[in-house]
Protein backbone atom coordinates (compact mmCIF):
# COMPACT_ATOMS: atom_id res chain seq x y z
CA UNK A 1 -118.09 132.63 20.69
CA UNK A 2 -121.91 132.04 20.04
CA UNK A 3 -123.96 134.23 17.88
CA UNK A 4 -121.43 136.93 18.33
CA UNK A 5 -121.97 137.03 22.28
CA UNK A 6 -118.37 136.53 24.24
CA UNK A 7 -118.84 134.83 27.74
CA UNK A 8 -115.72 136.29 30.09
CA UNK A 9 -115.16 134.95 33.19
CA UNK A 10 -114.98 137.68 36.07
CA UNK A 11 -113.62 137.65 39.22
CA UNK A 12 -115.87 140.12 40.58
CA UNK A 13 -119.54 140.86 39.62
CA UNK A 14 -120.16 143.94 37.06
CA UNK A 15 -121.37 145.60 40.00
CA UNK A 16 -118.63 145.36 41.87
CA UNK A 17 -117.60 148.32 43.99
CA UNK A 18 -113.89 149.41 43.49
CA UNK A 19 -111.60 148.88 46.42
CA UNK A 20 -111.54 152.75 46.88
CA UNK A 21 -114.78 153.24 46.82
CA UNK A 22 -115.37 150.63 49.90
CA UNK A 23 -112.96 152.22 51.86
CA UNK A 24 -114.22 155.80 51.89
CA UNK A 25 -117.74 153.79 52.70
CA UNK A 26 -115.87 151.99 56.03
CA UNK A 27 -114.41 155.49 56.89
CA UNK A 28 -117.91 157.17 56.39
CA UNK A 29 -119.94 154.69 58.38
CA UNK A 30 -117.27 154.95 61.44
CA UNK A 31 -117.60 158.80 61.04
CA UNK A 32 -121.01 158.68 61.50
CA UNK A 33 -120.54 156.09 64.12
CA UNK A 34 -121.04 159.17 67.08
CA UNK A 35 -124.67 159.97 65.91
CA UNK A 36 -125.48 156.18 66.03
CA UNK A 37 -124.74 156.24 69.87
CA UNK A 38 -126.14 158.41 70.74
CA UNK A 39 -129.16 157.53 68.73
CA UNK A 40 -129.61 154.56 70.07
CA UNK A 41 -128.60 156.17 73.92
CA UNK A 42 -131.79 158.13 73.19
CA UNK A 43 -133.95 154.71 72.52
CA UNK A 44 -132.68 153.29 75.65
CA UNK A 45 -133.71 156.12 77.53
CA UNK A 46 -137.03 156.03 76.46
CA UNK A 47 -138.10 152.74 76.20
CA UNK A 48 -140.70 151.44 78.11
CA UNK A 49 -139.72 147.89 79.37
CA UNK A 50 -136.54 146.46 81.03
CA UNK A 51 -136.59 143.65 78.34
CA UNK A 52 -136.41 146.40 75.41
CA UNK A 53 -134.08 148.39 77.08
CA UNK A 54 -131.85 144.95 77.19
CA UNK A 55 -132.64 144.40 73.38
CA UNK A 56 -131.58 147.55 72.06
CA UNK A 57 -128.32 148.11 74.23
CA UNK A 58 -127.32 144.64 72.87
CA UNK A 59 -127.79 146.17 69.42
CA UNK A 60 -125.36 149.04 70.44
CA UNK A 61 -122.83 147.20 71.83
CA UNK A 62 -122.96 145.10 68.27
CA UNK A 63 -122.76 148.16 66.70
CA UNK A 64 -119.69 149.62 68.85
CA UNK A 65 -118.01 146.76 68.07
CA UNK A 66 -118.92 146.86 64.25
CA UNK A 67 -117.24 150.26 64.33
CA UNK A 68 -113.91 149.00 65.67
CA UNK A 69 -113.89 146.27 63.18
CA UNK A 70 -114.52 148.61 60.54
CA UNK A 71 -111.47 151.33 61.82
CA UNK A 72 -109.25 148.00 61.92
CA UNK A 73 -110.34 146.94 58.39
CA UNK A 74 -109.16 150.31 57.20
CA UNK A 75 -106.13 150.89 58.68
CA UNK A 76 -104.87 147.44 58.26
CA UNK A 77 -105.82 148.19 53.99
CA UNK A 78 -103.98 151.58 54.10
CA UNK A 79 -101.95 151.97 56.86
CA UNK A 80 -103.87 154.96 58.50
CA UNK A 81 -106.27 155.49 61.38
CA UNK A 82 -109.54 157.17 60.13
CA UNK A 83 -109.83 160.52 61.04
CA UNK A 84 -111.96 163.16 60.65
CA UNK A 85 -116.19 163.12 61.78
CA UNK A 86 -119.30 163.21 60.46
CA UNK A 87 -121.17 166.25 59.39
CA UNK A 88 -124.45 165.02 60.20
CA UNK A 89 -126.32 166.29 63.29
CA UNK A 90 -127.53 164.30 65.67
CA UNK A 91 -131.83 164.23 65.22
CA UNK A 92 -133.48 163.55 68.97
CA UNK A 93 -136.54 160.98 67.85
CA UNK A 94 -139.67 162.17 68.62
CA UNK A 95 -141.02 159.30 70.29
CA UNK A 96 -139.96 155.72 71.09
CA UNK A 97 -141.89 153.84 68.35
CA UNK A 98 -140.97 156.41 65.54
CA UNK A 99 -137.46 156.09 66.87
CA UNK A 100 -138.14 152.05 66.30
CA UNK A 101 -138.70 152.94 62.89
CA UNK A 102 -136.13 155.33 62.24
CA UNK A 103 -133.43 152.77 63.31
CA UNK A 104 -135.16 149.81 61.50
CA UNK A 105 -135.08 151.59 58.38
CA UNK A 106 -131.04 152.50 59.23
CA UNK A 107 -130.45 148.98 59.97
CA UNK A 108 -131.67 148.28 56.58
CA UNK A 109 -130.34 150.94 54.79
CA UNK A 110 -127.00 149.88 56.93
CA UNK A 111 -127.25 146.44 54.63
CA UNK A 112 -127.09 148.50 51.60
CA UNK A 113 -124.31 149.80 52.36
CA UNK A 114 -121.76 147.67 53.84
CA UNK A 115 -122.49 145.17 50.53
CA UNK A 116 -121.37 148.17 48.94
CA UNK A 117 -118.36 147.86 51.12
CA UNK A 118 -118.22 143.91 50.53
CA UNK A 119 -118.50 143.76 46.87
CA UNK A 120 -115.12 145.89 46.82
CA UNK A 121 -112.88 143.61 49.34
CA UNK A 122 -110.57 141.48 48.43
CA UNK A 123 -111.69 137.91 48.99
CA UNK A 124 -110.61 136.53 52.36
CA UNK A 125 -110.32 138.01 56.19
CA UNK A 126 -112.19 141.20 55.52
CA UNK A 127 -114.70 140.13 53.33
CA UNK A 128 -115.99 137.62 55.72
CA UNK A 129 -115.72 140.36 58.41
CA UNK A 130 -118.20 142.41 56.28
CA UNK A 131 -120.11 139.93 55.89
CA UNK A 132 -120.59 138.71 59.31
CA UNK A 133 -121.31 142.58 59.88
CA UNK A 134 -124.16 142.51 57.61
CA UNK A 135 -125.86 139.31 58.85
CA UNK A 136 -125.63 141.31 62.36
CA UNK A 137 -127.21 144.01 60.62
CA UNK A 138 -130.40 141.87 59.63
CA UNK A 139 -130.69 140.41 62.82
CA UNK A 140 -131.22 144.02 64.04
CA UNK A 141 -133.77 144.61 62.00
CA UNK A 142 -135.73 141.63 62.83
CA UNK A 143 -134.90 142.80 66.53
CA UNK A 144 -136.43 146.42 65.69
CA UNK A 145 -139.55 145.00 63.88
CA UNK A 146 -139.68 142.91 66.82
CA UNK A 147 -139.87 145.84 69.08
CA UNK A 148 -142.28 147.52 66.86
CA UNK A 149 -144.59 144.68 67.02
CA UNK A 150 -144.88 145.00 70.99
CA UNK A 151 -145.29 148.50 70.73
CA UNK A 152 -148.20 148.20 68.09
CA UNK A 153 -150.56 145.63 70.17
């Protein structure tokens, strides 16, 4: 003890998400896993270039197979299939490049999230699953802000 401050080791940060708490994040973001397609279904259809159209369906298929990562990570911790669906309704962008934005900024907000998720999970298998997941997650947004910059010129 020094000057009355204790020093105790922790596992886990302070801000550490409980385990709980992570899984009713996984079984919310593959709720609202529909809206995403068909989000991103939407950008493909409108954008303007063969080589866009190729970037973003790469970044759905990434994200199709983040959601069956995330339904395995969640029944393998409890047993159970998530059920259920989202209550959000699918929004139609209004044009390509604010649809650009609106996924850039869901990419990143995506991050935020899913270390959320992270900071909850056990160490091992599924942590490093999330992670990987989030490191996809930044590479989309570099992809988007990419696209945005081609759009802008």
């Amino acid at each position: 003890m020094y000057w009355g401050y204790r020093y105790h080791l922790r596992l886990q940060p302070v801000w550490a998400t409980e385990t709980n708490k992570a899984l009713e994040l996984i079984k919310e973001s593959v709720q609202g896993e529909r809206n995403d397609e068909l989000f991103y279904d939407e950008l493909i259809r409108l954008s303007p270039t063969s080589e866009q159209t190729a970037i973003i369906e790469t970044i759905r298929d990434d994200e199709r197979e983040h959601n069956r990562m995330f339904q395995d990570i969640y029944q393998e911790l409890t047993g159970y299939p998530v059920t259920g669906i989202s209550n959000e309704q699918f929004i139609k962008p209004k044009s390509y490049v604010q649809g650009l934005q609106t996924a850039l900024m869901g990419e990143l907000a995506a991050v935020e999230k899913y270390r959320r998720i992270w900071f909850g999970l056990p160490a091992g298998i599924y942590k490093d699953t999330v992670f990987g997941i989030i490191l996809d997650e930044l590479k989309h947004a570099s992809k988007y802000n990419y696209l945005l910059g081609i759009e802008r010129k």
